[in-house]
PDB file of N, CA and C in Angstrom:
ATOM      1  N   UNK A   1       0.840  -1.171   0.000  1.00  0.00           N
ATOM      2  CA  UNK A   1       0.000   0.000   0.000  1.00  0.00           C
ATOM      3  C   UNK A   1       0.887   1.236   0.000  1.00  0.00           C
ATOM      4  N   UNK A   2       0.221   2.545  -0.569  1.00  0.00           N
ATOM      5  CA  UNK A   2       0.875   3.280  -0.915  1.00  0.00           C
ATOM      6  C   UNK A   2       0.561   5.101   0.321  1.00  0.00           C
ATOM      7  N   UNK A   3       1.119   5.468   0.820  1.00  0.00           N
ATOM      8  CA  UNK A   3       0.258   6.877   1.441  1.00  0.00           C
ATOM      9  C   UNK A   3       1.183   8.294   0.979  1.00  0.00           C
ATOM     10  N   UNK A   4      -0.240   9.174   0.720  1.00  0.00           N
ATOM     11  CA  UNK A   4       0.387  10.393  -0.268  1.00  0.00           C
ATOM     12  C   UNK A   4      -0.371  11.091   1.160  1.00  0.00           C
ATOM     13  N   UNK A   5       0.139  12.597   1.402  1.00  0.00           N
ATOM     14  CA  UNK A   5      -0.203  13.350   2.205  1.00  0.00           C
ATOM     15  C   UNK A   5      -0.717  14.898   1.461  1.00  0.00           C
ATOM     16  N   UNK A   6      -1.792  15.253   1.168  1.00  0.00           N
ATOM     17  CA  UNK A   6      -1.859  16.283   0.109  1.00  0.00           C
ATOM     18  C   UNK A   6      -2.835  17.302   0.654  1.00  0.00           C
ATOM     19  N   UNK A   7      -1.965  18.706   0.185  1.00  0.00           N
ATOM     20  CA  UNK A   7      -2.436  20.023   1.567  1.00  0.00           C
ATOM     21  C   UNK A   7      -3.762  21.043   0.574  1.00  0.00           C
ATOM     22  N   UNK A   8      -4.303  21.091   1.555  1.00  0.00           N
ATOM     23  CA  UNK A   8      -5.480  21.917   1.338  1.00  0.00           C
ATOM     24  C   UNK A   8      -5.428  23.205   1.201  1.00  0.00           C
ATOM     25  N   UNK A   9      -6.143  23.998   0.804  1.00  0.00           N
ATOM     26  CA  UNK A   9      -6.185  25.189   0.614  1.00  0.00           C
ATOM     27  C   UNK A   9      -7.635  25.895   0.940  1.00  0.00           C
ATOM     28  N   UNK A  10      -7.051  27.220   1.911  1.00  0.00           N
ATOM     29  CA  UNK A  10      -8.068  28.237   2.484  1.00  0.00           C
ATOM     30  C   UNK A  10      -8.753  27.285   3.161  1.00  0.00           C
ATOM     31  N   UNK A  11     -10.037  26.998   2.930  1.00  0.00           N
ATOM     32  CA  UNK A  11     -10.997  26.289   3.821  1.00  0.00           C
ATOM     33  C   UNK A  11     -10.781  24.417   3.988  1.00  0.00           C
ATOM     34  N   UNK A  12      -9.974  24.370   2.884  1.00  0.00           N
ATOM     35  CA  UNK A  12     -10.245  22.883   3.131  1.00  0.00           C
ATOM     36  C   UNK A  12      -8.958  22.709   3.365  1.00  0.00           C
ATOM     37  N   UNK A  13      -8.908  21.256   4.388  1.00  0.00           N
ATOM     38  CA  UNK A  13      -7.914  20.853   5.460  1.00  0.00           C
ATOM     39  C   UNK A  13      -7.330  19.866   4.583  1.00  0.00           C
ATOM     40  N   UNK A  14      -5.639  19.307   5.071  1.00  0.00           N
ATOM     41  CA  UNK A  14      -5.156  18.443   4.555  1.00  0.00           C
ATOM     42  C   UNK A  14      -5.705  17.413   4.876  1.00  0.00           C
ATOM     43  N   UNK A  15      -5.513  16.133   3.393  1.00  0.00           N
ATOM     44  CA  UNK A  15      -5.755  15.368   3.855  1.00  0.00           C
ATOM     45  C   UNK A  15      -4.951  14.321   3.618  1.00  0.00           C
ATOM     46  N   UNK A  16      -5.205  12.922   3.656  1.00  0.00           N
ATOM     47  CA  UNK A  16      -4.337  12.069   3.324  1.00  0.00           C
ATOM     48  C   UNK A  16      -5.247  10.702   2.724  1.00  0.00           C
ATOM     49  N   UNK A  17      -3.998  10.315   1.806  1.00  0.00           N
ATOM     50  CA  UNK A  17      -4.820   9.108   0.472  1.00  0.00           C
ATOM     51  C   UNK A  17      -4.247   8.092   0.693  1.00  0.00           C
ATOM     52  N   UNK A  18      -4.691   6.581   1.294  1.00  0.00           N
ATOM     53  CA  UNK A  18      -3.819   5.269   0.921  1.00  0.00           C
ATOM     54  C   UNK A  18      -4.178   4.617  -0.022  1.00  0.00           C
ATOM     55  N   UNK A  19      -3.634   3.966  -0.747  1.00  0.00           N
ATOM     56  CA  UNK A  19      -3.682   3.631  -2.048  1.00  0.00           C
ATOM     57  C   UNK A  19      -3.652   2.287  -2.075  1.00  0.00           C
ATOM     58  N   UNK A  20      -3.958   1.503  -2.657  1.00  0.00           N
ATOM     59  CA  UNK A  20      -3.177  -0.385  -2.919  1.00  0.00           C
ATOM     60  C   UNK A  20      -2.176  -0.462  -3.894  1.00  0.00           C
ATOM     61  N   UNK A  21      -1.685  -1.732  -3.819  1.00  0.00           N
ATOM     62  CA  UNK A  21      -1.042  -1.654  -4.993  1.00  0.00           C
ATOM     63  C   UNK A  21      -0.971  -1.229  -6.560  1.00  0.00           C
ATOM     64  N   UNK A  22      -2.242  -1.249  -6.985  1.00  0.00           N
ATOM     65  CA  UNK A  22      -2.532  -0.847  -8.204  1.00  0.00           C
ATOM     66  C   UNK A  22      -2.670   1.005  -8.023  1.00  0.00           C
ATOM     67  N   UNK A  23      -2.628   1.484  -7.040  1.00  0.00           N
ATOM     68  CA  UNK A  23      -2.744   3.221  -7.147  1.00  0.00           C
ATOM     69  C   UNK A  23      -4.158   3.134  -7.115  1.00  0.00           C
ATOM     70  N   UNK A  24      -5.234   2.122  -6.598  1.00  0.00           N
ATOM     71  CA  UNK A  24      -6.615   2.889  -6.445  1.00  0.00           C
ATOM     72  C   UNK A  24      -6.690   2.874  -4.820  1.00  0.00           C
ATOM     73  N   UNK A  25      -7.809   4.040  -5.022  1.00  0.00           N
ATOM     74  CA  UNK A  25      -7.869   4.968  -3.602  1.00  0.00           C
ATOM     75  C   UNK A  25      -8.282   3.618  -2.941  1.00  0.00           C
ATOM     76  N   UNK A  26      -7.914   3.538  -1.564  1.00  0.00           N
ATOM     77  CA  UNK A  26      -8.704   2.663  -0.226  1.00  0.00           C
ATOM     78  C   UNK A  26      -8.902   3.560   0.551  1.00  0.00           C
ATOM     79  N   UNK A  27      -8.237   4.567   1.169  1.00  0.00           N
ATOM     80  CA  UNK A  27      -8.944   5.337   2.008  1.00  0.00           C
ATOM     81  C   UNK A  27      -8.755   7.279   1.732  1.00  0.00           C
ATOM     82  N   UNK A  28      -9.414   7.662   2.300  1.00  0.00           N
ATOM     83  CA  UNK A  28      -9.536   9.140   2.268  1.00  0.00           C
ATOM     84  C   UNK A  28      -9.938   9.536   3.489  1.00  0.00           C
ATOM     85  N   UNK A  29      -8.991  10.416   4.229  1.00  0.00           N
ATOM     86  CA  UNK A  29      -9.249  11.096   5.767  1.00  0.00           C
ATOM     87  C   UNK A  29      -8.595  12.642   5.874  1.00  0.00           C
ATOM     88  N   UNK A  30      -8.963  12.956   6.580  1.00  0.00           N
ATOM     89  CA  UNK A  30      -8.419  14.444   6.848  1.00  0.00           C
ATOM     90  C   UNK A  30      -7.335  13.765   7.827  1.00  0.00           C
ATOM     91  N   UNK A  31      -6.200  14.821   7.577  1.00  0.00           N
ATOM     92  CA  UNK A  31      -4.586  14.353   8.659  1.00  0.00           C
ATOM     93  C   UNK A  31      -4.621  14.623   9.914  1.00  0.00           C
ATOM     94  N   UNK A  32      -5.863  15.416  10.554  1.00  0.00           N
ATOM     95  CA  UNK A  32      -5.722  15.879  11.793  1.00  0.00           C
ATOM     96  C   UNK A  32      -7.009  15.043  12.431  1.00  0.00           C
ATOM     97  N   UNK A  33      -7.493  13.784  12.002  1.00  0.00           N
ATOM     98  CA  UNK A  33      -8.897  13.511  12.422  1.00  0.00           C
ATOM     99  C   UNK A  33      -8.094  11.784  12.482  1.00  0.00           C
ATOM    100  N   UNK A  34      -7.930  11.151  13.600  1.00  0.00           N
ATOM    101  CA  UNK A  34      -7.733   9.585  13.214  1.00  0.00           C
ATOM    102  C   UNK A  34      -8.594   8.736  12.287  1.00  0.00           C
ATOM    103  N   UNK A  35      -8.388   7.845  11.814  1.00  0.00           N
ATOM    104  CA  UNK A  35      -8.501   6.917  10.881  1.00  0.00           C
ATOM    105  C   UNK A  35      -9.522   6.071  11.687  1.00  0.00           C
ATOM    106  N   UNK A  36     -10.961   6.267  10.697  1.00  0.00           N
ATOM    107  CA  UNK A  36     -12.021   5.491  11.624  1.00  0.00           C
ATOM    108  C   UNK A  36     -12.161   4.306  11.028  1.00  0.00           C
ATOM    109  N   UNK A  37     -12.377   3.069  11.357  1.00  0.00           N
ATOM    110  CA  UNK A  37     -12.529   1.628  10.695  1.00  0.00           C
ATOM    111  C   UNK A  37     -11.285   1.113   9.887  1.00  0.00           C
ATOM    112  N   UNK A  38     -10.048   1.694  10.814  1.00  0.00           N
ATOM    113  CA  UNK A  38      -8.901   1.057  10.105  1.00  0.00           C
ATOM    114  C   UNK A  38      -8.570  -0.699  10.030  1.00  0.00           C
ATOM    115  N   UNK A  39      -9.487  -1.085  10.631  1.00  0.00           N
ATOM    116  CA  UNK A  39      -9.301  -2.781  10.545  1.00  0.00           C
ATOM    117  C   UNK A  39      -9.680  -2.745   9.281  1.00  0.00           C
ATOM    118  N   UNK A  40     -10.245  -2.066   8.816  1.00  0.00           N
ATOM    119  CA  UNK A  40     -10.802  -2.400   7.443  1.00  0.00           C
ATOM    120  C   UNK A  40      -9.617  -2.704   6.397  1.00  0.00           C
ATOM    121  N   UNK A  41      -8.306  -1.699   6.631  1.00  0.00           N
ATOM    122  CA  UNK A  41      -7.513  -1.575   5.744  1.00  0.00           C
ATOM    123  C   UNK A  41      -6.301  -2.630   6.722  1.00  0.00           C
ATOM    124  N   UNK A  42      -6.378  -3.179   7.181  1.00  0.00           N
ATOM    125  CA  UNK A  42      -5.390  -4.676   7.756  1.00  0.00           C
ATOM    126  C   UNK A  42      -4.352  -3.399   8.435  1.00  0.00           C
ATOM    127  N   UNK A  43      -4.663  -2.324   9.327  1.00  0.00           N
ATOM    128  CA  UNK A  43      -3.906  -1.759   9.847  1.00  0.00           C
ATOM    129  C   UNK A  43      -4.116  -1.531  11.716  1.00  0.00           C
ATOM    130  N   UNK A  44      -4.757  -1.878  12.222  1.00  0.00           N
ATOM    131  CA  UNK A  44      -5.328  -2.380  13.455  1.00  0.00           C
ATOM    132  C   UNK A  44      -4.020  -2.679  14.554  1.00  0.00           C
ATOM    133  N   UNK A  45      -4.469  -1.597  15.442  1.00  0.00           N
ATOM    134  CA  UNK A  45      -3.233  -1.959  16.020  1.00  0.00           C
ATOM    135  C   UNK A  45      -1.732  -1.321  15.983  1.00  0.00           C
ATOM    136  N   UNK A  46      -1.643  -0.506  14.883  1.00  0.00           N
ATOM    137  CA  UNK A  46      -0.960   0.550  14.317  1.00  0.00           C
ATOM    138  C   UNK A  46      -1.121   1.960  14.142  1.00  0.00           C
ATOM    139  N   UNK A  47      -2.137   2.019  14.968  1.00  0.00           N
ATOM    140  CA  UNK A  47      -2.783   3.718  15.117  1.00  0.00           C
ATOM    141  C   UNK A  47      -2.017   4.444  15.433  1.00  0.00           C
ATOM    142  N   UNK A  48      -0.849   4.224  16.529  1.00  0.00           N
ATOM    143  CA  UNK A  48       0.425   5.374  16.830  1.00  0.00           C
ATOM    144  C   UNK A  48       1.421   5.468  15.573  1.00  0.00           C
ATOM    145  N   UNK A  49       1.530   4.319  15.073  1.00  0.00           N
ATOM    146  CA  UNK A  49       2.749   4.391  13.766  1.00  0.00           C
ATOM    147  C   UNK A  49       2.166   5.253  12.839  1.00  0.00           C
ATOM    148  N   UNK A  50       1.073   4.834  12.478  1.00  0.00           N
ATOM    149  CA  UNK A  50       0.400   5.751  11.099  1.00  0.00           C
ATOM    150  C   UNK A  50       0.196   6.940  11.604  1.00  0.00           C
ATOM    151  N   UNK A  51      -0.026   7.645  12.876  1.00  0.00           N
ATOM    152  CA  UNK A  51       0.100   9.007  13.361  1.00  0.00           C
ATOM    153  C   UNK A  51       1.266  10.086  13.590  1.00  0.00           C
ATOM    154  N   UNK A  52       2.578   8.673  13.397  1.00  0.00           N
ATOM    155  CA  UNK A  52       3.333   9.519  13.627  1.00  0.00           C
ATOM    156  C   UNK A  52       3.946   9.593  12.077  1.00  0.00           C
ATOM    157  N   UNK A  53       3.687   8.829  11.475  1.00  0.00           N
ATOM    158  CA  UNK A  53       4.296   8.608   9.876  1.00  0.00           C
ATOM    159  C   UNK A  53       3.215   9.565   9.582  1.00  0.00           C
ATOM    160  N   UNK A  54       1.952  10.040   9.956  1.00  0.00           N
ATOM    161  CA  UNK A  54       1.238  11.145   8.751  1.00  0.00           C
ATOM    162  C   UNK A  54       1.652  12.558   9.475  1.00  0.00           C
ATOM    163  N   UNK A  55       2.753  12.797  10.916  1.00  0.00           N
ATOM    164  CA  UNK A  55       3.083  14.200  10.881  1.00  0.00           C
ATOM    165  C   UNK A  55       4.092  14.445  10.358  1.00  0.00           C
ATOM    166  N   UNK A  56       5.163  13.412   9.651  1.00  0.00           N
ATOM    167  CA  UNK A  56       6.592  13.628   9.412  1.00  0.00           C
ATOM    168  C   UNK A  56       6.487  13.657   7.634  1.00  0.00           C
ATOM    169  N   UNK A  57       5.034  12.928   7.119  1.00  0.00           N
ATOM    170  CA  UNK A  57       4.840  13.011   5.616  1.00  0.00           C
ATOM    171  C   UNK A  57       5.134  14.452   4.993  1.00  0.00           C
ATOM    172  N   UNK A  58       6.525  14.227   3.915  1.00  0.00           N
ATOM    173  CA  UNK A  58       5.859  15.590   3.068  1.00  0.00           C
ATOM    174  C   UNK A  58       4.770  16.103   2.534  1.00  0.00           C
ATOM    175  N   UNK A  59       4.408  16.847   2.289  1.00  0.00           N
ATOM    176  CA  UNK A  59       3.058  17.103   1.268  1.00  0.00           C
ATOM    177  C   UNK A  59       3.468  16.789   0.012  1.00  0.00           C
ATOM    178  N   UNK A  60       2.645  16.113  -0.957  1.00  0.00           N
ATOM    179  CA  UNK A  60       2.847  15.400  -2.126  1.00  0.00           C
ATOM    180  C   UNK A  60       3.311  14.633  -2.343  1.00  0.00           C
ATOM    181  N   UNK A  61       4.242  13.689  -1.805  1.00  0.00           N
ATOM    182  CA  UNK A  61       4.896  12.962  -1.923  1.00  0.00           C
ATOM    183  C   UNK A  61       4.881  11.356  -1.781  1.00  0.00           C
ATOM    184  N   UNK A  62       4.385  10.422  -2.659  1.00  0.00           N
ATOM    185  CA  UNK A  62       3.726   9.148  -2.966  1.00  0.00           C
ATOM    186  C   UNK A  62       4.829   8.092  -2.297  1.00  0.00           C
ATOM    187  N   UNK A  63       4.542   7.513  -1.143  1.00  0.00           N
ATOM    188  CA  UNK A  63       5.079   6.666  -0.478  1.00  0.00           C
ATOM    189  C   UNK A  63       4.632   5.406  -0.298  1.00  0.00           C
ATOM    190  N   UNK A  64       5.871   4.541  -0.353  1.00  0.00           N
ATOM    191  CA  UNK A  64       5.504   3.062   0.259  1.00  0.00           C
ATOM    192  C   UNK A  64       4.770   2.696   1.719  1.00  0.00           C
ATOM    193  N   UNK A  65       3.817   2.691   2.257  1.00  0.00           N
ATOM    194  CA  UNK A  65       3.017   2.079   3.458  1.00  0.00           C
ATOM    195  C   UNK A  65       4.230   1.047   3.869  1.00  0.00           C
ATOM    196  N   UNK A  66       5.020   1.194   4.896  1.00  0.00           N
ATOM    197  CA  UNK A  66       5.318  -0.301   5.803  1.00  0.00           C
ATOM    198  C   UNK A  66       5.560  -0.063   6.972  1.00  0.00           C
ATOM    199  N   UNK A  67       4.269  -0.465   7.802  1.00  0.00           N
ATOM    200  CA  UNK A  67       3.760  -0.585   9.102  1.00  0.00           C
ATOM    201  C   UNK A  67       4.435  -1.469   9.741  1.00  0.00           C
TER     202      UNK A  67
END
């Protein structure tokens, strides 16, 4: 899986995109709101890692997921 971090403008907040392997969307969240029904995406259990990997993300920048 793939996570891009991509910044908003004026009213709308950053957010952040994980991707699968093929580059289609699996999830869509705002960066400042935790990740609701992350069992969904086999990430359970990893709520501090992915919080601290989405404050250190550049903006734009298409990354490998490894939790």
């Amino acid at each position: 899986m793939y996570i891009i971090k991509v910044k908003g403008k004026a009213k709308i907040p950053d957010y952040i995109q994980i991707r699968d392997e093929n580059f289609v969307l699996v999830a869509y969240f705002r960066a400042d709101r935790p990740l609701k029904n992350i069992e969904k995406f086999g990430l359970e259990g990893k709520e501090e890692e992915l919080e601290s990997l989405i404050l250190g993300l550049p903006f734009g920048k298409l990354q490998k997921l490894d939790l």
